[in-house]
C-alpha atoms as a PDB file:
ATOM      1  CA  UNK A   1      27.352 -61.194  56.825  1.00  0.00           C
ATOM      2  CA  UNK A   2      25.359 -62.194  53.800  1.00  0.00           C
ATOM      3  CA  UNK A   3      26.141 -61.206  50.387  1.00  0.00           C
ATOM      4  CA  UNK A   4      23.024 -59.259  48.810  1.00  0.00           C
ATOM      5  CA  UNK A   5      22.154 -59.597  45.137  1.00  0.00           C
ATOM      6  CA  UNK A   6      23.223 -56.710  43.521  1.00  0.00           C
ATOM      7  CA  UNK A   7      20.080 -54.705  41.756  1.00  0.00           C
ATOM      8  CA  UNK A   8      19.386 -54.702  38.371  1.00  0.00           C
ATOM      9  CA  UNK A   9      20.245 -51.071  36.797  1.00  0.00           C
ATOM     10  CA  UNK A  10      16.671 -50.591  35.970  1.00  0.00           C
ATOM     11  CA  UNK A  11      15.506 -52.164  39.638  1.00  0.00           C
ATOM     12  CA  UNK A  12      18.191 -49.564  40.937  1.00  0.00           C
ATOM     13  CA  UNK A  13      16.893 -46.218  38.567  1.00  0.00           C
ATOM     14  CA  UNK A  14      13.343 -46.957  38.092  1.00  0.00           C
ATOM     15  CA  UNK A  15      12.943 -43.039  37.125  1.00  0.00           C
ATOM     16  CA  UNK A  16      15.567 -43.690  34.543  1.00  0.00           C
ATOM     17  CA  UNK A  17      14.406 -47.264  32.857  1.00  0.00           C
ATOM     18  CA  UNK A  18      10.616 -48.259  34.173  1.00  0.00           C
ATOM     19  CA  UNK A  19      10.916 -51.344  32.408  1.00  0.00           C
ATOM     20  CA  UNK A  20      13.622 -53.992  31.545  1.00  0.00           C
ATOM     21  CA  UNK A  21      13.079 -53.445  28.123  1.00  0.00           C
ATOM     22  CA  UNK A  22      13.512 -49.516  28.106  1.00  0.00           C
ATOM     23  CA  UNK A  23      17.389 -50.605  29.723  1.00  0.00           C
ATOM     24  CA  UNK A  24      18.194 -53.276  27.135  1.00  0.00           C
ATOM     25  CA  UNK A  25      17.000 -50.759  23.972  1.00  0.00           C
ATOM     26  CA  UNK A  26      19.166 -47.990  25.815  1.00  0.00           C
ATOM     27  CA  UNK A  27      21.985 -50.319  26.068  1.00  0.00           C
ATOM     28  CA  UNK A  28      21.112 -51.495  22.224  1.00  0.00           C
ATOM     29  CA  UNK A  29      21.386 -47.871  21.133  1.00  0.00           C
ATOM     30  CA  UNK A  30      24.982 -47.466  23.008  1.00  0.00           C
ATOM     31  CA  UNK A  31      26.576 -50.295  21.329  1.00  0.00           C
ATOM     32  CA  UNK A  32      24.564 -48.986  17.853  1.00  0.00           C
ATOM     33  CA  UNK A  33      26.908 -45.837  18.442  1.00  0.00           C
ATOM     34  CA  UNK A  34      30.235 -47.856  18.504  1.00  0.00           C
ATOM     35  CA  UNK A  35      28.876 -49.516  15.534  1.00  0.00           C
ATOM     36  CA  UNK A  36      28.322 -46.581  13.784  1.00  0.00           C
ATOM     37  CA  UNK A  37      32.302 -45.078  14.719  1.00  0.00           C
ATOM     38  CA  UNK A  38      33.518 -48.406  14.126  1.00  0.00           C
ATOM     39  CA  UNK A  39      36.907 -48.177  12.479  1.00  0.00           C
ATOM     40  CA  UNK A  40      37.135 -51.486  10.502  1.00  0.00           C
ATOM     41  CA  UNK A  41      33.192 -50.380   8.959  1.00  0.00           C
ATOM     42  CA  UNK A  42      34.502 -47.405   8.336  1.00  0.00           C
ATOM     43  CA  UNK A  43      37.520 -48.872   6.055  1.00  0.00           C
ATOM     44  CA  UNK A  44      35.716 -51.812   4.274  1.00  0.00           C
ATOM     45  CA  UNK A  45      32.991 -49.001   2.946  1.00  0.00           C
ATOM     46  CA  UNK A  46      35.556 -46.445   1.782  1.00  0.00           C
ATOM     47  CA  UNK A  47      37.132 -49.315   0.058  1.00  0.00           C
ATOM     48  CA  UNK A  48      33.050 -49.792  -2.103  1.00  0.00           C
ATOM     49  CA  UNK A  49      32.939 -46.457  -3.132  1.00  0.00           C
ATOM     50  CA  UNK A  50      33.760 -46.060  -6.864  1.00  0.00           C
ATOM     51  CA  UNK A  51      34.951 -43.185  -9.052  1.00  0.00           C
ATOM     52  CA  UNK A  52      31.465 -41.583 -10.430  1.00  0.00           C
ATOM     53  CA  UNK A  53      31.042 -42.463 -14.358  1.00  0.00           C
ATOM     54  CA  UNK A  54      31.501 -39.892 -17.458  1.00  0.00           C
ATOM     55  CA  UNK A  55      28.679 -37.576 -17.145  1.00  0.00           C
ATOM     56  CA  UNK A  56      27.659 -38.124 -13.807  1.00  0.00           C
ATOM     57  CA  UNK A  57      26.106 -34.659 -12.691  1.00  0.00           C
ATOM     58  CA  UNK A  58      25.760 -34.722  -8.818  1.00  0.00           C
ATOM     59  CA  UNK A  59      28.376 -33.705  -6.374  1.00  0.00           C
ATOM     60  CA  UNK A  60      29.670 -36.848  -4.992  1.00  0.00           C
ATOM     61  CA  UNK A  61      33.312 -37.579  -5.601  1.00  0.00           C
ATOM     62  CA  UNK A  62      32.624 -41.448  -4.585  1.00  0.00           C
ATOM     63  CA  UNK A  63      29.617 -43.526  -5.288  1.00  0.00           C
ATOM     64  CA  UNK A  64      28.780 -46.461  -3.781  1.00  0.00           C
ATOM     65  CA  UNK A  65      25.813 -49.362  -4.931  1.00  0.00           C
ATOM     66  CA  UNK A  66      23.410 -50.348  -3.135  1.00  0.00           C
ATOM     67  CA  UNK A  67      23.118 -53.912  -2.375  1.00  0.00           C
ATOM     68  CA  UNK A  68      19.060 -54.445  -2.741  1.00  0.00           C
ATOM     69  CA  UNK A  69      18.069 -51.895  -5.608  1.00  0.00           C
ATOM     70  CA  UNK A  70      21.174 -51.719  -6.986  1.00  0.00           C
ATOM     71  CA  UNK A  71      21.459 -48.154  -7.678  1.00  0.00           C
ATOM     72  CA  UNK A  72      24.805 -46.170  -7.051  1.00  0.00           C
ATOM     73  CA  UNK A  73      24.435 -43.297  -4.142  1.00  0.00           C
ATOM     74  CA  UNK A  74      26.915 -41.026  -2.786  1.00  0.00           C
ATOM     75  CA  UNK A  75      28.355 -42.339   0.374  1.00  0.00           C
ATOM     76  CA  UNK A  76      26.469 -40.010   2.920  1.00  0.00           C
ATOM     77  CA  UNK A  77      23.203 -41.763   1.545  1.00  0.00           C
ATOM     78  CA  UNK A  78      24.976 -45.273   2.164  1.00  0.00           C
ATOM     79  CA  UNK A  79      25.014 -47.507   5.503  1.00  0.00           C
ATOM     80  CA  UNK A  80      26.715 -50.915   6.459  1.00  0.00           C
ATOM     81  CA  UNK A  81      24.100 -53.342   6.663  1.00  0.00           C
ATOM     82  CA  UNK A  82      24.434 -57.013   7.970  1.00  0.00           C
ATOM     83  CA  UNK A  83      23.637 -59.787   6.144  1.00  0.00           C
ATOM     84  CA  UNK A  84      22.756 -61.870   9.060  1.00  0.00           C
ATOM     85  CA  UNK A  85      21.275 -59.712  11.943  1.00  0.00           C
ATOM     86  CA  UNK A  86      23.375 -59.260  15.752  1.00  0.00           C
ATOM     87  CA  UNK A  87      20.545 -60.990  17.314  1.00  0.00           C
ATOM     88  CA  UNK A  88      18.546 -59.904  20.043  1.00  0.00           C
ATOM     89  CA  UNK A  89      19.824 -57.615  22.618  1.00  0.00           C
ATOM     90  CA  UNK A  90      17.650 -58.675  25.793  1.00  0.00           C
ATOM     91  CA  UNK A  91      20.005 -60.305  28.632  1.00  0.00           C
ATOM     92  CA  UNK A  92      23.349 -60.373  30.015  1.00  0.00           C
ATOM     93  CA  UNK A  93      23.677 -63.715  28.578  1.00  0.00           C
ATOM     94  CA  UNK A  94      23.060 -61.863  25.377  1.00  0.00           C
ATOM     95  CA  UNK A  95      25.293 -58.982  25.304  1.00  0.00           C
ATOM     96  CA  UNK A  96      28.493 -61.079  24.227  1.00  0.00           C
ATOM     97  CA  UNK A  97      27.175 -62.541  20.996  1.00  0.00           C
ATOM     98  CA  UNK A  98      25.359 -59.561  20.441  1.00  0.00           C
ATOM     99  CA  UNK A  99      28.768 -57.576  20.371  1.00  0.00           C
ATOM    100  CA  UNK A 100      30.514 -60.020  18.429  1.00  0.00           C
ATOM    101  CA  UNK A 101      27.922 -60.273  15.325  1.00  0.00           C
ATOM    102  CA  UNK A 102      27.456 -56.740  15.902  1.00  0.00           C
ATOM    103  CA  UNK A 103      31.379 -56.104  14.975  1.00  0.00           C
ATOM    104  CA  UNK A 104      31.854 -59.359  12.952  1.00  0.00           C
ATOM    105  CA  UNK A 105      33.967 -59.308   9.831  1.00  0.00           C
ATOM    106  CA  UNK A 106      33.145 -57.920   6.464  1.00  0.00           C
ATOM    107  CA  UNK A 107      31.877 -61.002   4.893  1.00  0.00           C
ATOM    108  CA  UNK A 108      28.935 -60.596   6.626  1.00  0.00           C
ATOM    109  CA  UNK A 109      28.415 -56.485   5.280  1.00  0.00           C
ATOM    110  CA  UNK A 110      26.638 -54.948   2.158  1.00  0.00           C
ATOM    111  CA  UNK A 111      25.986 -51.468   1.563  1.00  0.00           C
ATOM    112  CA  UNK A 112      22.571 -50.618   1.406  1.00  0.00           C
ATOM    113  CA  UNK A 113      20.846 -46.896   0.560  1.00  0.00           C
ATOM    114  CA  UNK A 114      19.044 -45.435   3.694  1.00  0.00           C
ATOM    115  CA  UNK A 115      15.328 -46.719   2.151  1.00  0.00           C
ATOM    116  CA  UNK A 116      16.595 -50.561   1.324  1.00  0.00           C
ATOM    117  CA  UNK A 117      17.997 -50.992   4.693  1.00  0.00           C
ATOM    118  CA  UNK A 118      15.192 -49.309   6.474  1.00  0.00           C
ATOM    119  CA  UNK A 119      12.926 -51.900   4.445  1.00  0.00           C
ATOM    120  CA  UNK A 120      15.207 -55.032   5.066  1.00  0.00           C
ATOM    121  CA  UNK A 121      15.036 -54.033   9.030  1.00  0.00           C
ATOM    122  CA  UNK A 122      11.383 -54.018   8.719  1.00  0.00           C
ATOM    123  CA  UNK A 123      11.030 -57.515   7.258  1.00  0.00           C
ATOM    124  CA  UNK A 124      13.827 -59.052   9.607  1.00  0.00           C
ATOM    125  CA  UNK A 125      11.419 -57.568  12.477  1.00  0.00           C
ATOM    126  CA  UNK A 126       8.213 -58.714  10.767  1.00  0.00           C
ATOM    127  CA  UNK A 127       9.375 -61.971   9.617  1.00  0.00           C
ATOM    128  CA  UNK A 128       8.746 -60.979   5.778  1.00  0.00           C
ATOM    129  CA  UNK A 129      10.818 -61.396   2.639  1.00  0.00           C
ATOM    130  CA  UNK A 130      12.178 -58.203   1.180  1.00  0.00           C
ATOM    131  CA  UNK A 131       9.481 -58.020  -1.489  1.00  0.00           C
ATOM    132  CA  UNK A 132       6.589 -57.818   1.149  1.00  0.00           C
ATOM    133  CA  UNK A 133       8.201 -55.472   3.440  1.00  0.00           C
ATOM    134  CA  UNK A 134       8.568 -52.987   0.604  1.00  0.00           C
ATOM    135  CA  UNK A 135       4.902 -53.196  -0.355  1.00  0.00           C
ATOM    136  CA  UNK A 136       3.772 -52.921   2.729  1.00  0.00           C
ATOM    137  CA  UNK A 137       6.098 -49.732   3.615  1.00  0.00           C
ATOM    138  CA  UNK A 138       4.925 -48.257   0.298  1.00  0.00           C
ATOM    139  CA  UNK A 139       1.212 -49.283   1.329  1.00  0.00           C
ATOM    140  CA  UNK A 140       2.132 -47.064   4.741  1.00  0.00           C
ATOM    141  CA  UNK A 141       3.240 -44.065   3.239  1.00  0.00           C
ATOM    142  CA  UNK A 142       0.486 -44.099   0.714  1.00  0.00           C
ATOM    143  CA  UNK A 143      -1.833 -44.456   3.287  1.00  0.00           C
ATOM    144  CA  UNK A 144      -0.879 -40.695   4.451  1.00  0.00           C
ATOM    145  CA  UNK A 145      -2.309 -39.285   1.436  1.00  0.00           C
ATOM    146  CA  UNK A 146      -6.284 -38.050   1.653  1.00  0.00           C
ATOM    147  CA  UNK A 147      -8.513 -40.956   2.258  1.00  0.00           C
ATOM    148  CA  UNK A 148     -10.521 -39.861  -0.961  1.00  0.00           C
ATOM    149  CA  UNK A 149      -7.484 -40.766  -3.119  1.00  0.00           C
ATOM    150  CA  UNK A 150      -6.508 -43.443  -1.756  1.00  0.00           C
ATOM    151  CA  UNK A 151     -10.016 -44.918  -2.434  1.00  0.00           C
ATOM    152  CA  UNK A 152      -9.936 -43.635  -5.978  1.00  0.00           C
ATOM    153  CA  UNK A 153      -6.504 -44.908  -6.347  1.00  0.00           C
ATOM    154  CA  UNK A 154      -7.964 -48.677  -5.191  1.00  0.00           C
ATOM    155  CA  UNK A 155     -10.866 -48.124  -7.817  1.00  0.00           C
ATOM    156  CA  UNK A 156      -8.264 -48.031 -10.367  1.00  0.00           C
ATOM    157  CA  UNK A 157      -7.303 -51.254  -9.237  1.00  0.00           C
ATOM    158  CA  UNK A 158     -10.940 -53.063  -9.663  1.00  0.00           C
ATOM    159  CA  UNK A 159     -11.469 -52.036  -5.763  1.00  0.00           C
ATOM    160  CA  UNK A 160     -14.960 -51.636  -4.159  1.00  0.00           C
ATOM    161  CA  UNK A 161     -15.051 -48.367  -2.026  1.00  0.00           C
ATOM    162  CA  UNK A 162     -17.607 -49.375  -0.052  1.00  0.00           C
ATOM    163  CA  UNK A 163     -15.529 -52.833   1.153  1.00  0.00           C
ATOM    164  CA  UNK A 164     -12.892 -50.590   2.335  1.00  0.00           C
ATOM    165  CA  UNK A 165     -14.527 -48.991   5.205  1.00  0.00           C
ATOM    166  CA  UNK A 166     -10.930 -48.729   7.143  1.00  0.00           C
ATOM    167  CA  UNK A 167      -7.205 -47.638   7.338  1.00  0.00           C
ATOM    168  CA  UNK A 168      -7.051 -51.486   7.839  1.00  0.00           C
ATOM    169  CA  UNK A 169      -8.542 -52.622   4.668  1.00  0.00           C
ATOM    170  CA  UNK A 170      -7.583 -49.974   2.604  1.00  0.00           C
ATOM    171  CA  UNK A 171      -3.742 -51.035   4.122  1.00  0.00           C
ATOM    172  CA  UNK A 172      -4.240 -54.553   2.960  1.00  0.00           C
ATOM    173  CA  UNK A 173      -5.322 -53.514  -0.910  1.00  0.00           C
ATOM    174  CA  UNK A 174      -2.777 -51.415  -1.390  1.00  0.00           C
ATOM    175  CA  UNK A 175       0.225 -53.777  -0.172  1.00  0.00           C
ATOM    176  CA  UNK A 176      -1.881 -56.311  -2.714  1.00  0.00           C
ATOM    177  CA  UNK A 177      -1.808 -53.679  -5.681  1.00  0.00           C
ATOM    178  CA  UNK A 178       2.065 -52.756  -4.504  1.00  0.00           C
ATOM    179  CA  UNK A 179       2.996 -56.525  -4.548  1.00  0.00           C
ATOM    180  CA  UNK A 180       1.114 -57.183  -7.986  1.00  0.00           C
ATOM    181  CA  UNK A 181       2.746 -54.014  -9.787  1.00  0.00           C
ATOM    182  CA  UNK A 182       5.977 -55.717  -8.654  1.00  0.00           C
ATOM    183  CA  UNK A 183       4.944 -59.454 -10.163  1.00  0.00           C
ATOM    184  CA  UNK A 184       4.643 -57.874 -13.528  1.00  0.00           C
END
């Protein structure tokens, strides 16, 4: 009798995962989940949150600042970032030190507002600082407004219309403007 190599789950349920990828993201996003009920978080960002100051107007009994823009948000607008990233999620081999950065110990946690930490996943993912992340993010959204104001928008700026003949341009002179407004 010979002992067969088990299958792979998405070699096994090709109609569930068609690649290895879609399996490791699914398993990702189940680990993500215990992340997000995980007890000791939980604790270390109740223990942030700050009495609101004299003749603070919003609802929130607890406020909490964000590490990046340093503004103060209730704590339903706050998440538990990580410093240093888990890591990649892509292997067996991976799943262990995955799980333990993922769950590390507080040292490694800031609270961030929902935008910030959107942003600093961005860069991590793109390999840019903070700084450039943000412009380009901002250069993104801004993008969704009508092409004519955009363009008159970039005009402002000492921009040629007629050199910015796509979304791709257009893209790139607005994360320069965003970046420049920042510098001064």
């Amino acid at each position: 009798m010979s002992a067969s190599k088990s299958l792979e789950p998405w070699e096994a349920h090709p109609e569930i995962w068609k690649t290895p990828a879609a399996f490791w993201a699914y398993l990702r996003g189940g680990i993500r989940l215990i992340w997000s009920r995980y007890p000791a978080k939980l604790v270390w960002k109740q223990k942030q949150l700050v009495a609101p100051p004299p003749g603070y107007t919003g609802r929130a009994k607890k406020l909490g600042q964000c590490s990046y823009c340093k503004e103060f948000f209730a704590a339903s607008s706050l998440e538990v970032d990580h410093k240093s990233q888990a890591g990649s999620l892509n292997s067996w081999e991976s799943v262990t030190t995955f799980v333990q950065k993922l769950l590390d110990t507080n040292e490694n946690w800031v609270l961030a507002c929902k935008p910030c930490h959107k942003i600093k996943s961005y860069a991590e993912r793109t390999g840019k600082d903070f700084e450039e992340a943000l412009a380009e993010k901002q250069a993104i959204a801004f993008l969704k407004r009508d092409r004519s104001e955009v363009l008159a928008y970039l005009q402002g700026f000492g921009y040629n219309a007629n050199s910015l003949k796509n979304n791709q341009q257009r893209r790139k002179a607005l994360v320069e403007v965003f970046s420049r407004r920042k510098d001064e």
